[in-house]
N, C-alpha and C. Protein backbone atom coordinates (compact mmCIF):
# COMPACT_ATOMS: atom_id res chain seq x y z
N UNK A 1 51.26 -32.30 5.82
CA UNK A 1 51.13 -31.22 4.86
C UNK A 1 51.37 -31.79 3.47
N UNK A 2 50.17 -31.12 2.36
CA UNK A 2 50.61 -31.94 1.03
C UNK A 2 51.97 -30.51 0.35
N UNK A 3 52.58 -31.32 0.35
CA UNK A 3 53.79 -30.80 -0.91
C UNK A 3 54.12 -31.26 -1.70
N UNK A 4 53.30 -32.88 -2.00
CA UNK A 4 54.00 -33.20 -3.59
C UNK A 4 52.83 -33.57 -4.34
N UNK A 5 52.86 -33.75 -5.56
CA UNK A 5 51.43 -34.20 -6.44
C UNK A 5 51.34 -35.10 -5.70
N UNK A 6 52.13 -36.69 -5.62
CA UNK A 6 52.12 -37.88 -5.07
C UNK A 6 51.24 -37.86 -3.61
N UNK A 7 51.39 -36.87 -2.95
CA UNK A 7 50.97 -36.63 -1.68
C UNK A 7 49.29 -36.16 -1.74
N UNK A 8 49.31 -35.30 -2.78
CA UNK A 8 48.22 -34.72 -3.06
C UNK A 8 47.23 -35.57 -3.62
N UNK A 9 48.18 -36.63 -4.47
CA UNK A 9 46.89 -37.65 -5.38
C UNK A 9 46.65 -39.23 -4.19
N UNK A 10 47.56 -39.07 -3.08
CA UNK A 10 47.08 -40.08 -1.90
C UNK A 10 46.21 -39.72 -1.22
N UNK A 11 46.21 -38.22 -0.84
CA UNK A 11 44.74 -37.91 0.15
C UNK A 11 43.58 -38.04 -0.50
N UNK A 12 43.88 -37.61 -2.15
CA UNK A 12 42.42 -37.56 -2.51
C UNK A 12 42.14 -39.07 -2.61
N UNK A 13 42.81 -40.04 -3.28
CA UNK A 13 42.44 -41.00 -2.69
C UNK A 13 41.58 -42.19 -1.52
N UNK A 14 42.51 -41.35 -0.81
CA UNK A 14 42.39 -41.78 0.64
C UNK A 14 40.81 -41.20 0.97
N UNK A 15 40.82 -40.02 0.53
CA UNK A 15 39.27 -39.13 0.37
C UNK A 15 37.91 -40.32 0.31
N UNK A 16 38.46 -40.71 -1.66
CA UNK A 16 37.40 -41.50 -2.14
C UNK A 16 37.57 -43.30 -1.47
N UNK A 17 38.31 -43.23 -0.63
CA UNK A 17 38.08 -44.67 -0.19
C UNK A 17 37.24 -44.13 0.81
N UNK A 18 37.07 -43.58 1.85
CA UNK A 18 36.83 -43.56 2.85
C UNK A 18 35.13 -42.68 2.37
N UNK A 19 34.99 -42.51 1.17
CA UNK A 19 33.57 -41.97 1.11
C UNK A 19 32.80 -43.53 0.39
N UNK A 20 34.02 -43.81 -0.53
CA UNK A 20 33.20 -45.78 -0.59
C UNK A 20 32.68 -46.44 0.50
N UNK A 21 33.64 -46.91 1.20
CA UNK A 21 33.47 -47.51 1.97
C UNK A 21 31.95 -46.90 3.27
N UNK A 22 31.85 -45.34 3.46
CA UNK A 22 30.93 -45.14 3.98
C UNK A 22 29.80 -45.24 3.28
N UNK A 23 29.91 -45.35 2.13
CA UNK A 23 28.39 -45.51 0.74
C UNK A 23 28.15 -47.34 0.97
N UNK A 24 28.95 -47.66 1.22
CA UNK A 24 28.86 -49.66 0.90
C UNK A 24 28.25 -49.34 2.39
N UNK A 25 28.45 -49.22 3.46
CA UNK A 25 27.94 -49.59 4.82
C UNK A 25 26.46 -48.65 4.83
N UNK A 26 26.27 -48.18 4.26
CA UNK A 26 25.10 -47.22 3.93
C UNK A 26 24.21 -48.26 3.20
N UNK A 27 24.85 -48.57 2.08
CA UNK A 27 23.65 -49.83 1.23
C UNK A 27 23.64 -51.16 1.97
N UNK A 28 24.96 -51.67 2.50
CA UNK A 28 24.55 -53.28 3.27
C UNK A 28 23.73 -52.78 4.47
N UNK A 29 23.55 -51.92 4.99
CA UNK A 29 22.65 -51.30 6.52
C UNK A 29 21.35 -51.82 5.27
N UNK A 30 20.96 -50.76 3.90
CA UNK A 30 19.49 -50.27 3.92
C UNK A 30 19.50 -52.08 3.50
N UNK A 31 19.69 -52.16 2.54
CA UNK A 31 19.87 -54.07 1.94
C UNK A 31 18.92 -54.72 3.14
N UNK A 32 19.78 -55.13 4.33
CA UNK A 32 19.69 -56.26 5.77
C UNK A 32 18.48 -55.07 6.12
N UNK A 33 18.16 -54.06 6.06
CA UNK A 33 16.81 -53.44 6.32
C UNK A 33 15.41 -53.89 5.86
N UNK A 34 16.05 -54.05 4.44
CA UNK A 34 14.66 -54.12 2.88
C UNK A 34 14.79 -55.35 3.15
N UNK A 35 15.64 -56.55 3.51
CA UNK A 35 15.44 -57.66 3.81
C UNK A 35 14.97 -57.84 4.97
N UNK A 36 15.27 -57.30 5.76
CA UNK A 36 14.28 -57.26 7.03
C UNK A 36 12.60 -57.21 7.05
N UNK A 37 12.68 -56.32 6.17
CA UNK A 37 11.08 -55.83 5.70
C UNK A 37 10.30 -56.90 5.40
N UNK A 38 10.88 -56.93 4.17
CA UNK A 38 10.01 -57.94 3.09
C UNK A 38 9.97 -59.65 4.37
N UNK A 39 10.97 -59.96 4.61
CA UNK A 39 10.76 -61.22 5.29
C UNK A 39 9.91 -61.11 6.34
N UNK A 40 9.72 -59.98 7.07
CA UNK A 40 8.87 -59.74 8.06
C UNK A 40 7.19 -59.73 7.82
N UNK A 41 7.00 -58.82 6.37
CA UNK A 41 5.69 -58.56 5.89
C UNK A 41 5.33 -60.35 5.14
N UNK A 42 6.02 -60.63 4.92
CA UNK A 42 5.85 -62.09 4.52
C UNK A 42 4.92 -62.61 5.24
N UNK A 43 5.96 -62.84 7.11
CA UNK A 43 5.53 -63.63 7.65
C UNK A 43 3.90 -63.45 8.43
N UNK A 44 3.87 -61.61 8.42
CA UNK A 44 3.19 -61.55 9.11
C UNK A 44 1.70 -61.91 8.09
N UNK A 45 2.08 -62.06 7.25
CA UNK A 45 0.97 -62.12 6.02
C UNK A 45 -0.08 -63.30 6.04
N UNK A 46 1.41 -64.55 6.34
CA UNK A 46 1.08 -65.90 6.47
C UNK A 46 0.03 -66.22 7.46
N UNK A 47 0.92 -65.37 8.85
CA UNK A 47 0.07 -65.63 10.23
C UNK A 47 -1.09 -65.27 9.57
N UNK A 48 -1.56 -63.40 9.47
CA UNK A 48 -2.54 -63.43 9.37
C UNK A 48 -3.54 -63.91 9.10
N UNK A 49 -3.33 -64.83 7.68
CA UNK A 49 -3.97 -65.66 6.74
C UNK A 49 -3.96 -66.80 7.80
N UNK A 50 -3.34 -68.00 8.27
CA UNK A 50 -3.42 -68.60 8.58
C UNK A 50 -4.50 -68.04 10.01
N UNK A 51 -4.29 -67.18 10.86
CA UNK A 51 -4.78 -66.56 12.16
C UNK A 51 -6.78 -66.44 11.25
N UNK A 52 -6.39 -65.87 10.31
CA UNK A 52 -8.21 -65.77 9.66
C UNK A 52 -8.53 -66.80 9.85
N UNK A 53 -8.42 -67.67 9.20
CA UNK A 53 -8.74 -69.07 8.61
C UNK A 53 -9.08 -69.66 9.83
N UNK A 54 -8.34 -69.79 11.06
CA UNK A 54 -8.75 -70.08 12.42
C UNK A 54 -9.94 -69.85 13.30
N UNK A 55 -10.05 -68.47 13.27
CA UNK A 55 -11.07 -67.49 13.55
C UNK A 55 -12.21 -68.01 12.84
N UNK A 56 -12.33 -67.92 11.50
CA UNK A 56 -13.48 -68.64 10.74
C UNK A 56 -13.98 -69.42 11.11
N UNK A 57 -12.98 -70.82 11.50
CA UNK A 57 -13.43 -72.02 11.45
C UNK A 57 -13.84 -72.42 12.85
N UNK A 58 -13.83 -71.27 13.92
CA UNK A 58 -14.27 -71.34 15.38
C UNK A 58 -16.14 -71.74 15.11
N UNK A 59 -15.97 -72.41 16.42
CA UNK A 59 -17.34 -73.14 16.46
C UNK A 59 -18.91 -72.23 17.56
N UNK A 60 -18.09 -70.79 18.49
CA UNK A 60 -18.56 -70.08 18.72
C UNK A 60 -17.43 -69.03 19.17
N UNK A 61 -18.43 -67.66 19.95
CA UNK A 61 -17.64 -66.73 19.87
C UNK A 61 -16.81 -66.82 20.94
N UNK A 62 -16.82 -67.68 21.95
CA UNK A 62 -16.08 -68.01 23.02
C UNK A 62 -14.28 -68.67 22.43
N UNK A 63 -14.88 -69.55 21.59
CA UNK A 63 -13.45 -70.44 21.21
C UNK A 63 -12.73 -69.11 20.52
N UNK A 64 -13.59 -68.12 19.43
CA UNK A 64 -12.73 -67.06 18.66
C UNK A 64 -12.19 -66.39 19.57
N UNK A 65 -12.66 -65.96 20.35
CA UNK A 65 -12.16 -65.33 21.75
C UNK A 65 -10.35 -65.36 22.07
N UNK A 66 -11.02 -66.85 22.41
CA UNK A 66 -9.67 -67.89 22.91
C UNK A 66 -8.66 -67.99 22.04
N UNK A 67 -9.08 -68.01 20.28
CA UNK A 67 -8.21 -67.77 19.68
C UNK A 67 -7.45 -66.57 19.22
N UNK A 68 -8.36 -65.54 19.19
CA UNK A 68 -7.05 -64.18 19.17
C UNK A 68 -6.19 -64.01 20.48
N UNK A 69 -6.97 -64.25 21.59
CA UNK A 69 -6.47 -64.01 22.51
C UNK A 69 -5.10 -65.05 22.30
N UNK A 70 -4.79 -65.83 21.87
CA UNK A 70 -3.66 -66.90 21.93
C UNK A 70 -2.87 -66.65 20.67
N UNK A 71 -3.59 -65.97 19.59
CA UNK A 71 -2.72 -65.45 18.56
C UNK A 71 -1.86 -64.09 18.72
N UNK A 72 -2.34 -63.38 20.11
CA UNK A 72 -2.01 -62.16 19.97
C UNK A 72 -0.20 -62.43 20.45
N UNK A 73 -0.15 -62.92 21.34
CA UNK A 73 1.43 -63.81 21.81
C UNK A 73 2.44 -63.98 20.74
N UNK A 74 1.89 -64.24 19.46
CA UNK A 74 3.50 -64.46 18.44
C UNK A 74 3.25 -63.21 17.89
N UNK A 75 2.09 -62.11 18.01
CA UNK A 75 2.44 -61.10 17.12
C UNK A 75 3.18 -60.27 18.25
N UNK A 76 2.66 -60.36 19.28
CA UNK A 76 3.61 -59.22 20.12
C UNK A 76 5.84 -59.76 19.96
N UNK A 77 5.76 -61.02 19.80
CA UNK A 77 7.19 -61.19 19.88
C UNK A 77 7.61 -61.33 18.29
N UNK A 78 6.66 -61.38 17.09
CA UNK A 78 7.26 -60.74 16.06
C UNK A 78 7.14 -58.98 15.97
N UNK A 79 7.24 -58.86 16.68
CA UNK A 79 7.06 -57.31 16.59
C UNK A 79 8.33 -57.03 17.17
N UNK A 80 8.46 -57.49 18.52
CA UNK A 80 9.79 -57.54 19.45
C UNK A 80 10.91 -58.29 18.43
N UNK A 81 10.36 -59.15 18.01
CA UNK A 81 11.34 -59.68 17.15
C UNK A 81 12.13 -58.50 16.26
N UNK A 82 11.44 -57.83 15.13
CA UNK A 82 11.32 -57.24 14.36
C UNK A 82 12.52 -56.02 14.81
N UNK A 83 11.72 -55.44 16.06
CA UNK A 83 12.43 -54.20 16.52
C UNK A 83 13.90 -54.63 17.14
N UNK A 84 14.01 -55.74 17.65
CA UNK A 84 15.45 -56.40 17.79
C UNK A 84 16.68 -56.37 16.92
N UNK A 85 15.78 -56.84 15.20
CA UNK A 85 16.88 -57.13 14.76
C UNK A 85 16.68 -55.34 14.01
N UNK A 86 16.21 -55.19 13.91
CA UNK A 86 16.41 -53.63 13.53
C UNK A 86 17.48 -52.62 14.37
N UNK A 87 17.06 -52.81 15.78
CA UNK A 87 18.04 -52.21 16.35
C UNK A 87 19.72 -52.87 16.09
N UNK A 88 19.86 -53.93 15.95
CA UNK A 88 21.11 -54.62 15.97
C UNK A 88 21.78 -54.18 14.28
N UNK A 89 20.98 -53.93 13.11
CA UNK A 89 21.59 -53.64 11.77
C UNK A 89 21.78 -51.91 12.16
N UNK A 90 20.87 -51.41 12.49
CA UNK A 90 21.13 -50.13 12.78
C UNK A 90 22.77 -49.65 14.07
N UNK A 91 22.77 -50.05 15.07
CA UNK A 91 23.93 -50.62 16.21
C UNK A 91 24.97 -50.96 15.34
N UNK A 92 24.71 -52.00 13.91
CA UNK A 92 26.49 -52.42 13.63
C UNK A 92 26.53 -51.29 12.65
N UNK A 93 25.39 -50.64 11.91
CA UNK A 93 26.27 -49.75 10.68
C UNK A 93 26.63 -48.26 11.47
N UNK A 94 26.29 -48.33 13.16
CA UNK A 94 26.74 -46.66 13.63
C UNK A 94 28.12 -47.28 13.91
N UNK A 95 28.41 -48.27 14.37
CA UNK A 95 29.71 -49.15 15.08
C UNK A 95 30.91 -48.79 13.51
N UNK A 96 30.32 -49.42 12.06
CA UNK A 96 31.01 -49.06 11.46
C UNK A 96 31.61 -47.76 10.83
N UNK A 97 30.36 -46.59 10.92
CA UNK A 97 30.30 -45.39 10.81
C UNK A 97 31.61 -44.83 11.72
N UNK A 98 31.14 -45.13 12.93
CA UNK A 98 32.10 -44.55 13.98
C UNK A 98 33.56 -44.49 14.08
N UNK A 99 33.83 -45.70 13.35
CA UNK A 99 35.11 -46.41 12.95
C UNK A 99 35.73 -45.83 12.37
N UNK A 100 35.06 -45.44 11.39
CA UNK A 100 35.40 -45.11 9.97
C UNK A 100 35.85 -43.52 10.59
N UNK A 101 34.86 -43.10 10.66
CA UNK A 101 34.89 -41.35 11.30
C UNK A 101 36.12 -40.99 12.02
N UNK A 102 36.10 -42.61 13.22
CA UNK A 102 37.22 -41.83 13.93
C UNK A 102 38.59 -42.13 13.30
N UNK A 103 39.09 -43.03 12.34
CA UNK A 103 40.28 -43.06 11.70
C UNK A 103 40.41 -41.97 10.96
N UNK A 104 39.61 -41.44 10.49
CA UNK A 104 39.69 -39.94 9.59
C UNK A 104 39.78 -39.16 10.58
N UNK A 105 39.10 -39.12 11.51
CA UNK A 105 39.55 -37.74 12.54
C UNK A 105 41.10 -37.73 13.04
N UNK A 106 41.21 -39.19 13.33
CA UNK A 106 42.51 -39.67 13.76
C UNK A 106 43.87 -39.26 12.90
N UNK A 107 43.69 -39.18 11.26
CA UNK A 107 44.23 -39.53 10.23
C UNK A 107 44.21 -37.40 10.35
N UNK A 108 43.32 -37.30 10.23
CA UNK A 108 43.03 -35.60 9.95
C UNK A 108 44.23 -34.86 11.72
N UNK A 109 44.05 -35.21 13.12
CA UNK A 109 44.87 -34.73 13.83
C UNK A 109 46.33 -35.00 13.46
N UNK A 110 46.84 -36.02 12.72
CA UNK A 110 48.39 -36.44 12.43
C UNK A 110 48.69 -35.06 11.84
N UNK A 111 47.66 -35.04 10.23
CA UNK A 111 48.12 -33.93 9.45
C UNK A 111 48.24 -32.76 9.88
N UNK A 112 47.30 -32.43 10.91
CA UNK A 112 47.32 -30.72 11.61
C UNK A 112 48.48 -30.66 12.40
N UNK A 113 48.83 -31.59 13.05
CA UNK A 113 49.72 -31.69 14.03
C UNK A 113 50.95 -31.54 13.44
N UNK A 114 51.48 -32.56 12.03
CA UNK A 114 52.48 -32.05 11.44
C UNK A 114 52.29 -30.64 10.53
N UNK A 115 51.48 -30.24 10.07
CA UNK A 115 51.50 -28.75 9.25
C UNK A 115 52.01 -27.61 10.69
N UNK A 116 51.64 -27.94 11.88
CA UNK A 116 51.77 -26.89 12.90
C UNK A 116 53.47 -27.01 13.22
N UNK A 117 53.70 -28.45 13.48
CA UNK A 117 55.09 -28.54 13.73
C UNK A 117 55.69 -27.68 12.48
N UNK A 118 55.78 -27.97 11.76
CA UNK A 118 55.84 -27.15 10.16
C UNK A 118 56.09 -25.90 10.06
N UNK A 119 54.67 -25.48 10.57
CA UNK A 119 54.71 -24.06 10.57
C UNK A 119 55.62 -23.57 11.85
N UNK A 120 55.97 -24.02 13.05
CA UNK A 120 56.57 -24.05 14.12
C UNK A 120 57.67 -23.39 14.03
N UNK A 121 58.62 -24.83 12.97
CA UNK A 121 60.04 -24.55 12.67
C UNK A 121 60.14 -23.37 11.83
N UNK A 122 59.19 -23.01 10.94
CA UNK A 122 59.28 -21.64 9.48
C UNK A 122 58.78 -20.54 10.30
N UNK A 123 58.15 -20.32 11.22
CA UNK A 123 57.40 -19.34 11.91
C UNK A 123 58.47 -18.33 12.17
N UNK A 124 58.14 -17.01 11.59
CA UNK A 124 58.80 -16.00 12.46
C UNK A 124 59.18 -15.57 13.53
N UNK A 125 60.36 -14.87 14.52
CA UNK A 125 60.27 -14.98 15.82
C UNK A 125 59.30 -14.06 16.14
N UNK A 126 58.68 -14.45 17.55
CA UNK A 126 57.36 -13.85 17.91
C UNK A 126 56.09 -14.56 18.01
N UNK A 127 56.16 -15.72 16.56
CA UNK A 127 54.68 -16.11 16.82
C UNK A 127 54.21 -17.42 17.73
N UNK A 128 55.63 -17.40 18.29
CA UNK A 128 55.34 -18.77 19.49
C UNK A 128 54.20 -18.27 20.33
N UNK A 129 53.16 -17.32 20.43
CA UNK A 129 51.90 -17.34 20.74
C UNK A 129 50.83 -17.83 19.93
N UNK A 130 51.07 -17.52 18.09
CA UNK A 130 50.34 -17.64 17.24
C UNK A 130 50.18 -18.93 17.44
N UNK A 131 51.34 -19.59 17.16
CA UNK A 131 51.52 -21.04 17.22
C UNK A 131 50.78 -21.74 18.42
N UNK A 132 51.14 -21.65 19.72
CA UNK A 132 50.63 -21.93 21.04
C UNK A 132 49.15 -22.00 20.80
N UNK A 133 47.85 -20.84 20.45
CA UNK A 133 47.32 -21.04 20.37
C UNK A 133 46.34 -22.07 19.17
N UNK A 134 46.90 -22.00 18.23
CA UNK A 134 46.99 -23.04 17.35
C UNK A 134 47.05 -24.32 18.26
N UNK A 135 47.87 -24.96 19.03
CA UNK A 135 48.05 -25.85 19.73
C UNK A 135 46.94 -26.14 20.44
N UNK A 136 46.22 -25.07 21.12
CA UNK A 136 45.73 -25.12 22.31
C UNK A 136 44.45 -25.43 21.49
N UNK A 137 44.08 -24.95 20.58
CA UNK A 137 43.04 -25.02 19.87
C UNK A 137 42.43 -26.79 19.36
N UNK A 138 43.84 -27.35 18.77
CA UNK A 138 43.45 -28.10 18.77
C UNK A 138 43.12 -29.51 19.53
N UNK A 139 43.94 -29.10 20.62
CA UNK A 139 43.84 -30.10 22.10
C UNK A 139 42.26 -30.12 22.04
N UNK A 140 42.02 -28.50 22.19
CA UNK A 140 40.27 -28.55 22.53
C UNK A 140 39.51 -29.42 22.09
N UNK A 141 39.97 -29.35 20.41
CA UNK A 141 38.83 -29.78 19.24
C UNK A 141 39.19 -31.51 19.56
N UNK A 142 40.12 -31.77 20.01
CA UNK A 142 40.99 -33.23 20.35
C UNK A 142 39.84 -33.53 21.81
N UNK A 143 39.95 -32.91 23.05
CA UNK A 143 39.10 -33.20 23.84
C UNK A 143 37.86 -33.37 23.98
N UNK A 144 37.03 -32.59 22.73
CA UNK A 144 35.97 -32.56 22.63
C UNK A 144 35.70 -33.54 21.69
N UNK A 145 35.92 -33.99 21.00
CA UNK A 145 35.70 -34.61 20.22
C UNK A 145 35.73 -36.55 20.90
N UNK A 146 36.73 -36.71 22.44
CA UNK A 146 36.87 -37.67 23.02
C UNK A 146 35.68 -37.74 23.92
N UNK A 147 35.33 -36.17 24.48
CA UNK A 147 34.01 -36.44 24.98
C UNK A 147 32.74 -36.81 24.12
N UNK A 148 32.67 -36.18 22.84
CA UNK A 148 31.72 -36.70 21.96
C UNK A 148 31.33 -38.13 21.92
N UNK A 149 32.83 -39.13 21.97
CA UNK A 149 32.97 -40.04 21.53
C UNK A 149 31.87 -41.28 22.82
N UNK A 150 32.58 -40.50 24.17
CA UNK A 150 32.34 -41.11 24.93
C UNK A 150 30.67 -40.85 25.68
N UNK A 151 30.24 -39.58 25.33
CA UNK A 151 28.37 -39.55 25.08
C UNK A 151 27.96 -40.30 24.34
N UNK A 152 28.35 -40.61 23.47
CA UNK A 152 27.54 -41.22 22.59
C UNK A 152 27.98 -42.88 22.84
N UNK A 153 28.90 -43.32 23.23
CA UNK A 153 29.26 -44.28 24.00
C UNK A 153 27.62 -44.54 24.94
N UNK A 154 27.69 -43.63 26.23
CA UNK A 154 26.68 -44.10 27.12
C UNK A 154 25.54 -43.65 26.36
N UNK A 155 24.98 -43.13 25.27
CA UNK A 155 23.62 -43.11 24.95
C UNK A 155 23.31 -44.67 24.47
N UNK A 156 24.44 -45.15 23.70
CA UNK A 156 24.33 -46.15 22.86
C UNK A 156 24.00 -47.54 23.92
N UNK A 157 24.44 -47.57 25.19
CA UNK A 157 24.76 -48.27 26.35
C UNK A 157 23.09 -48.08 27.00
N UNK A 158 22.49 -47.15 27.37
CA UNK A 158 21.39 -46.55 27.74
C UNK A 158 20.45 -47.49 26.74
N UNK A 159 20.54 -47.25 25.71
CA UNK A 159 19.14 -47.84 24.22
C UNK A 159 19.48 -49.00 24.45
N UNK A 160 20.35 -49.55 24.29
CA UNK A 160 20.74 -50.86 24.39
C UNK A 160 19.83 -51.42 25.33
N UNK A 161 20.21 -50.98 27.19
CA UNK A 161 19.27 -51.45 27.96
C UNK A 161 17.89 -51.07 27.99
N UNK A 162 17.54 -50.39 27.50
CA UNK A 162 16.20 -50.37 27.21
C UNK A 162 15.56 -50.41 26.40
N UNK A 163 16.19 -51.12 25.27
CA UNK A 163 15.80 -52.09 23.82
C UNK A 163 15.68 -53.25 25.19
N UNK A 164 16.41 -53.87 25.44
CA UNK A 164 16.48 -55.36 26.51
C UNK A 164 15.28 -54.94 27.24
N UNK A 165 14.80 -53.75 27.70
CA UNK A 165 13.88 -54.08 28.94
C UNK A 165 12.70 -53.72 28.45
N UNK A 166 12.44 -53.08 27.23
CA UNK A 166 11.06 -53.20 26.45
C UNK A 166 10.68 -54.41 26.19
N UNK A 167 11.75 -55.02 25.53
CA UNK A 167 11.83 -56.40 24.35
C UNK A 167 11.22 -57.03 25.66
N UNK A 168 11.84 -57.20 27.04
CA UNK A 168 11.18 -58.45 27.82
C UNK A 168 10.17 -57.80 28.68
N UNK A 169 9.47 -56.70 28.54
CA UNK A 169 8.40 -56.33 28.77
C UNK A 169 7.05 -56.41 28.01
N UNK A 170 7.61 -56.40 26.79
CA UNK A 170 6.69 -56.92 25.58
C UNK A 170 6.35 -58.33 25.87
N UNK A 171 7.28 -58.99 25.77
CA UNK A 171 7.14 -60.44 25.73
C UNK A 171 6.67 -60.91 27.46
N UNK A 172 6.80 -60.42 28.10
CA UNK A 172 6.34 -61.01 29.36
C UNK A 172 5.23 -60.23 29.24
N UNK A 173 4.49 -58.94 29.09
CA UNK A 173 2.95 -58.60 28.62
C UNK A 173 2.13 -59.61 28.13
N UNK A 174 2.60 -60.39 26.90
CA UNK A 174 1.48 -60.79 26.30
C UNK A 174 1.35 -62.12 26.89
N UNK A 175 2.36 -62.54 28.08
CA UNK A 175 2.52 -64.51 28.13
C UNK A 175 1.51 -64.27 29.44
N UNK A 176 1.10 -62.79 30.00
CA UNK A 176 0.13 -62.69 31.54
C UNK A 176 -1.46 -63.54 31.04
């Protein structure tokens, strides 16, 4: 519970760190994104160019053939590539998100928990129901919030394996 300025000028504090710090993991995510991009459109630029130039210089339509057909192999695993590391910048900034979230949720049950004790001891006789449910209330918002934690746990577990079993479905597609 805030009761002193001192107390009052730490949460807000505590406020604006914890909205920094979610703004910085917000820009190093988009950053390692836009760098993702640009190095990607680069490369695929090069291939292409280089992949033309190949094609051109085929001696009939059999060899061009032979050559997309053999170029198509690094585009399918820069693609897999691509979506790999995308999933993995996206994966660490929910990892840090999550972090972050749950020390504030964590940080936010201390405070409810002491304002209730609080109110507990000052409470009129009688409202040891008022109170109780207050309690009960927040167990809920406490349990639910562990199941939240832990859905999103196995969704994250789920993509994961089937980022892995696209990625080597892609790549074993194009090597047939």
């Amino acid at each position: 519970m805030i009761t002193t300025p001192e107390k009052f000028v730490a949460a807000n504090k505590a406020v604006v760190d914890s909205l920094l710090s979610l703004a910085n993991t917000a820009l190093s995510s988009a950053e390692r994104i836009a760098a993702l991009n640009l190095n990607t459109a680069r490369s695929i630029l090069e291939d292409g160019v280089a992949n033309a130039k190949a094609l051109i210089s085929a001696k009939d339509p059999q060899e061009a053939f032979k050559l997309s057909v053999a170029q198509a192999q690094p585009v399918v695993e820069q693609v897999v590539a691509y979506s790999r590391s995308l999933y993995e910048i996206s994966a660490h900034s929910k990892e840090d998100i999550s972090k972050l979230l749950e020390s504030q949720f964590s940080d936010f049950q201390q405070q409810v928990s002491s304002l209730i004790a609080t109110a507990a001891k000052n409470a009129p006789v009688g409202s040891d129901v008022a109170v109780a449910a207050v309690k009960s209330a927040l167990e809920a918002a406490n349990s639910s919030f562990g199941n939240m934690r832990n859905m999103v746990k196995q969704a994250t577990e789920i993509a994961e394996a089937n980022i892995v079993k696209a990625s080597n479905a892609a790549t074993s597609f194009g090597k047939k």
